[in-house]
Protein backbone atom coordinates (compact mmCIF):
# COMPACT_ATOMS: atom_id res chain seq x y z
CA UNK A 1 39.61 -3.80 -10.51
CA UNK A 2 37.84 -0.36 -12.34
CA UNK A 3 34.57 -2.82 -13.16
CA UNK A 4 34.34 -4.35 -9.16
CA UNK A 5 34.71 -1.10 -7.85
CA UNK A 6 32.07 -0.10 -10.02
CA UNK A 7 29.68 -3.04 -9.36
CA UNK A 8 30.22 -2.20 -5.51
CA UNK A 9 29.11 1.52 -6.04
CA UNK A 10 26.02 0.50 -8.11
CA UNK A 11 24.97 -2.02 -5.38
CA UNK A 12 25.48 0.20 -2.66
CA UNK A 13 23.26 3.38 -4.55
CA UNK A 14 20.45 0.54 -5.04
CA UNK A 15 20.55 -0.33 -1.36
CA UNK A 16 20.64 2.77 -0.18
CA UNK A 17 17.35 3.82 -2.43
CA UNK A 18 15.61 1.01 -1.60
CA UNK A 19 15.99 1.47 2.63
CA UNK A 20 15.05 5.25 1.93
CA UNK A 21 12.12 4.00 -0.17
CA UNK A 22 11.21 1.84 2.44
CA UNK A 23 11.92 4.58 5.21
CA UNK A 24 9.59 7.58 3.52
CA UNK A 25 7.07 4.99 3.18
CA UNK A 26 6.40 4.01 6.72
CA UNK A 27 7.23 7.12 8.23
CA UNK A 28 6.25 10.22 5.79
CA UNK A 29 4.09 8.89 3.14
CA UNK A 30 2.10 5.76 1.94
CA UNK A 31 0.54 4.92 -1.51
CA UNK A 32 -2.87 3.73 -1.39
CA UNK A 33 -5.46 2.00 -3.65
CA UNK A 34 -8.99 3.07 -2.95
CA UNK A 35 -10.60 -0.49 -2.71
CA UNK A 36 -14.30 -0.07 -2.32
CA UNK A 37 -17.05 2.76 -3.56
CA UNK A 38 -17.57 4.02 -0.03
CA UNK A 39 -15.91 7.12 -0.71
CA UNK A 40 -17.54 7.64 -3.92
CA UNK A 41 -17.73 10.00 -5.56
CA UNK A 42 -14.95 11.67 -3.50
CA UNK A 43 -12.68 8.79 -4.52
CA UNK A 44 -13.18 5.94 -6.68
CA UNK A 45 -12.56 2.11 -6.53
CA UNK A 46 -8.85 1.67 -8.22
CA UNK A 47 -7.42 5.30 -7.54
CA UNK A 48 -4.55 5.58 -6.11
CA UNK A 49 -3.84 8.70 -3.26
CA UNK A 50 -1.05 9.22 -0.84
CA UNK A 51 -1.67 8.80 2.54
CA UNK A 52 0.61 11.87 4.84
CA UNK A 53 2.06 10.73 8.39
CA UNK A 54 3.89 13.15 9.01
CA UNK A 55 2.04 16.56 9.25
CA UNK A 56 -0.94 14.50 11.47
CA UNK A 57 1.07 14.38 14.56
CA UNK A 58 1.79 18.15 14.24
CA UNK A 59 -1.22 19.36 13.58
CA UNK A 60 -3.97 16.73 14.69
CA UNK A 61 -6.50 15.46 12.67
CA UNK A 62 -9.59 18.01 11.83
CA UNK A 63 -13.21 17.57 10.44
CA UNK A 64 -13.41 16.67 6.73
CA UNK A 65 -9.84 15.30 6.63
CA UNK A 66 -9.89 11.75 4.64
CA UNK A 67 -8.01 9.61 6.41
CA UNK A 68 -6.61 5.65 6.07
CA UNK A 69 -7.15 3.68 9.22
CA UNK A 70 -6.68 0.09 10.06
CA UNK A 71 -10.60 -1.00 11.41
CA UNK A 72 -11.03 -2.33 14.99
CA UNK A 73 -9.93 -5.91 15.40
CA UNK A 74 -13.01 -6.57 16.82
CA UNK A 75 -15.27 -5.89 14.48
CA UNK A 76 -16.61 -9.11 12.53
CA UNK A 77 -16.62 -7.16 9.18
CA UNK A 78 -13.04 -6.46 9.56
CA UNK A 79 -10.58 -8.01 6.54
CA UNK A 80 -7.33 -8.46 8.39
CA UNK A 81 -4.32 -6.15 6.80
CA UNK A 82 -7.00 -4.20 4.73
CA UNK A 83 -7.00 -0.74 5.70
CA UNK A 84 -9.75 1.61 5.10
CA UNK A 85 -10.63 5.37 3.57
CA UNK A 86 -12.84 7.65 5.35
CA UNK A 87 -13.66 11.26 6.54
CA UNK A 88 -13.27 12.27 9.63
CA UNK A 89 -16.86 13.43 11.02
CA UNK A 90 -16.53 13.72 14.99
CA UNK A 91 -13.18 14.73 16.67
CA UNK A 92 -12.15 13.94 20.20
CA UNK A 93 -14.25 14.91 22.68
CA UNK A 94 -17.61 15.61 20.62
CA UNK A 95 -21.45 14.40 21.01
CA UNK A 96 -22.26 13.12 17.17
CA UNK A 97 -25.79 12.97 16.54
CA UNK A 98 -27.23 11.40 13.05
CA UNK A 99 -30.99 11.04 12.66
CA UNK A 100 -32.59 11.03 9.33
CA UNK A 101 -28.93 11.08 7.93
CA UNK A 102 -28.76 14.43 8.90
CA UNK A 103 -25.54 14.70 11.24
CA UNK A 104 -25.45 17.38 14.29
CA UNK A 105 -22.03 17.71 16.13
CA UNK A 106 -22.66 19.27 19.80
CA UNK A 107 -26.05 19.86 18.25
CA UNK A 108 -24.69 22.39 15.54
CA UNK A 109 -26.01 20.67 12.37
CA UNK A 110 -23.33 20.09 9.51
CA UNK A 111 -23.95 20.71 5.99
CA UNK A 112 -22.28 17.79 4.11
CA UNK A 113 -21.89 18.38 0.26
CA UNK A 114 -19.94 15.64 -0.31
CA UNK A 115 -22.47 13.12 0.61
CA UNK A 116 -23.20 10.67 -2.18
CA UNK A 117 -26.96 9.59 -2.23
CA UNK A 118 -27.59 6.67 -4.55
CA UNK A 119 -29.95 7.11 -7.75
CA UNK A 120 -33.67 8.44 -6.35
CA UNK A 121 -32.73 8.39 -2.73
CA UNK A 122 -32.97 12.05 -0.80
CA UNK A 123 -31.36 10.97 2.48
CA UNK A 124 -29.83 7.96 3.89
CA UNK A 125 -32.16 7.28 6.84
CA UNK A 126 -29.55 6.57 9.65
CA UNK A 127 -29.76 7.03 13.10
CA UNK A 128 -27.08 7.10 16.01
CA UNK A 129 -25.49 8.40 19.05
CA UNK A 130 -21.70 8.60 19.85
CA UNK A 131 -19.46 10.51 22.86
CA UNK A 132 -16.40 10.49 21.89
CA UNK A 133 -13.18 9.77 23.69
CA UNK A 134 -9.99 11.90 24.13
CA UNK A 135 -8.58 9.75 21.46
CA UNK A 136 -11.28 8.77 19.23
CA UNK A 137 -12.43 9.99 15.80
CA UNK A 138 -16.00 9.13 14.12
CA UNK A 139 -15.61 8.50 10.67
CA UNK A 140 -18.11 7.95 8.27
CA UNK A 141 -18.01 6.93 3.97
CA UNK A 142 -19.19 10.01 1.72
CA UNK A 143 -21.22 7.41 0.03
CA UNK A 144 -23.21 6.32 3.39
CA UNK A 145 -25.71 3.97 1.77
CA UNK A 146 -21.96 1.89 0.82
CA UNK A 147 -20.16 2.10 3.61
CA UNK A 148 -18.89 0.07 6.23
CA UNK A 149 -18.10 3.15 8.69
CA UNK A 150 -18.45 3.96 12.15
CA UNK A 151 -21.94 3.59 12.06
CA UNK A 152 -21.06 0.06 12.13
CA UNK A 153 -18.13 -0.28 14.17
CA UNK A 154 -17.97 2.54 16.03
CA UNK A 155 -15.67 5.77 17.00
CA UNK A 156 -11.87 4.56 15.83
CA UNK A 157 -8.89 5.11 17.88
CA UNK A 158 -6.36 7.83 16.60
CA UNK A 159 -3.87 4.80 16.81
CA UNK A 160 -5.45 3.15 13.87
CA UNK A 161 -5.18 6.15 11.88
CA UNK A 162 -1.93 5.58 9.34
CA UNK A 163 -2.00 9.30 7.62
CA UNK A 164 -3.97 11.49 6.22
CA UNK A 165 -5.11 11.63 2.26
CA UNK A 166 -2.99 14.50 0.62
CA UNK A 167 -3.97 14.03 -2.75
CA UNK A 168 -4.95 11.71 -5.38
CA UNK A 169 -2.24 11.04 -7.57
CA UNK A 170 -3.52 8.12 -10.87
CA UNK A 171 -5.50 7.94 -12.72
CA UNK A 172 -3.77 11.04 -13.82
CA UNK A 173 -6.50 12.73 -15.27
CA UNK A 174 -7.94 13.08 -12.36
CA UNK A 175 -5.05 14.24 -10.48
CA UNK A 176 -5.80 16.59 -7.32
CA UNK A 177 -5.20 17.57 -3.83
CA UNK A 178 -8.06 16.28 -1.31
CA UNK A 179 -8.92 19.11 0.93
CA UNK A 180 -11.28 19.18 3.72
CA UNK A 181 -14.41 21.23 3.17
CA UNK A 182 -15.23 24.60 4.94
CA UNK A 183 -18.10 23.43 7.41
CA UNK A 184 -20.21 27.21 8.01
CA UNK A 185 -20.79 27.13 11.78
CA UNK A 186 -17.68 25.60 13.19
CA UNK A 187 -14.15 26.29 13.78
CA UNK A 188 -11.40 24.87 11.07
């Protein structure tokens, strides 16, 4: 009778961590492995960060934030269930301008510092145009000559946005919390 009773509490404490476990995952944080080297050197392929979902629909997304987004449907390059890891370049309601690489947001430029150029390259020669919607973010790879990105597919609905990266948790070495950067010239 002592041993059942036993057996019941042990399954019980297992099924109630596994529904929280399942619970904080898809509605305060996510694990994610970085898949690709568009973030590089930022993130690399086979690190792991976790993804916030919680503190986005308090405070917004802003510029810099790396985010995890599920692609538009649409979009032939798109790998169905695969989500992706960006930064956040254009926020709702701005004119994004890139020429020469160079981006300007409501013609301010941006100084990007982040931006990784491949070996001998001194810009990534890209040029485009977007308006963004009351809804819509521009996001863009820090490694832009590797990165399937808005440039391709266009501004991404907030919808498709799962969380925001908090910080980069394995390998552990290299262990930190992803901030956005300062950008001199317009407001955080």
């Amino acid at each position: 009778m002592r041993g059942r009773r036993l057996l019941v509490e042990i399954l019980q404490t297992v099924a109630l961590t596994v529904v929280a476990f399942y619970l904080l995952q898809a509605f305060v944080a996510q694990p994610f492995r970085v898949e690709q080297g568009s973030m590089r050197v930022t993130l690399e392929p086979g690190e792991y960060v976790l993804a916030d979902k919680v503190t986005p629909h308090l405070t917004g997304y802003h510029r810099g934030d790396v985010v995890i987004f599920h692609p538009p449907a649409d979009w032939s390059g798109h790998d169905a269930g695969t989500p992706y890891i960006k930064r956040v370049i254009g926020l709702p309601g701005e004119t994004v301008d890139l020429k020469d690489g160079k981006v300007a947001i409501n013609g301010i430029p941006m100084v990007e510092p982040y931006v990784y150029l491949d070996e001998g390259a001194d810009s990534v020669g890209d040029d485009g145009h977007w308006v963004l919607g009351p809804d819509q973010l521009l996001v863009f790879g820090d490694h832009r000559s590797n990165s399937s990105d808005s440039r391709a597919y266009g501004p991404i609905s907030i919808q498709d946005v799962v969380g925001r990266a908090v910080f980069r948790y394995f390998p552990l070495d290299r262990f930190t919390l992803i901030v956005a950067p300062a950008y001199p010239g317009f407001t955080p």
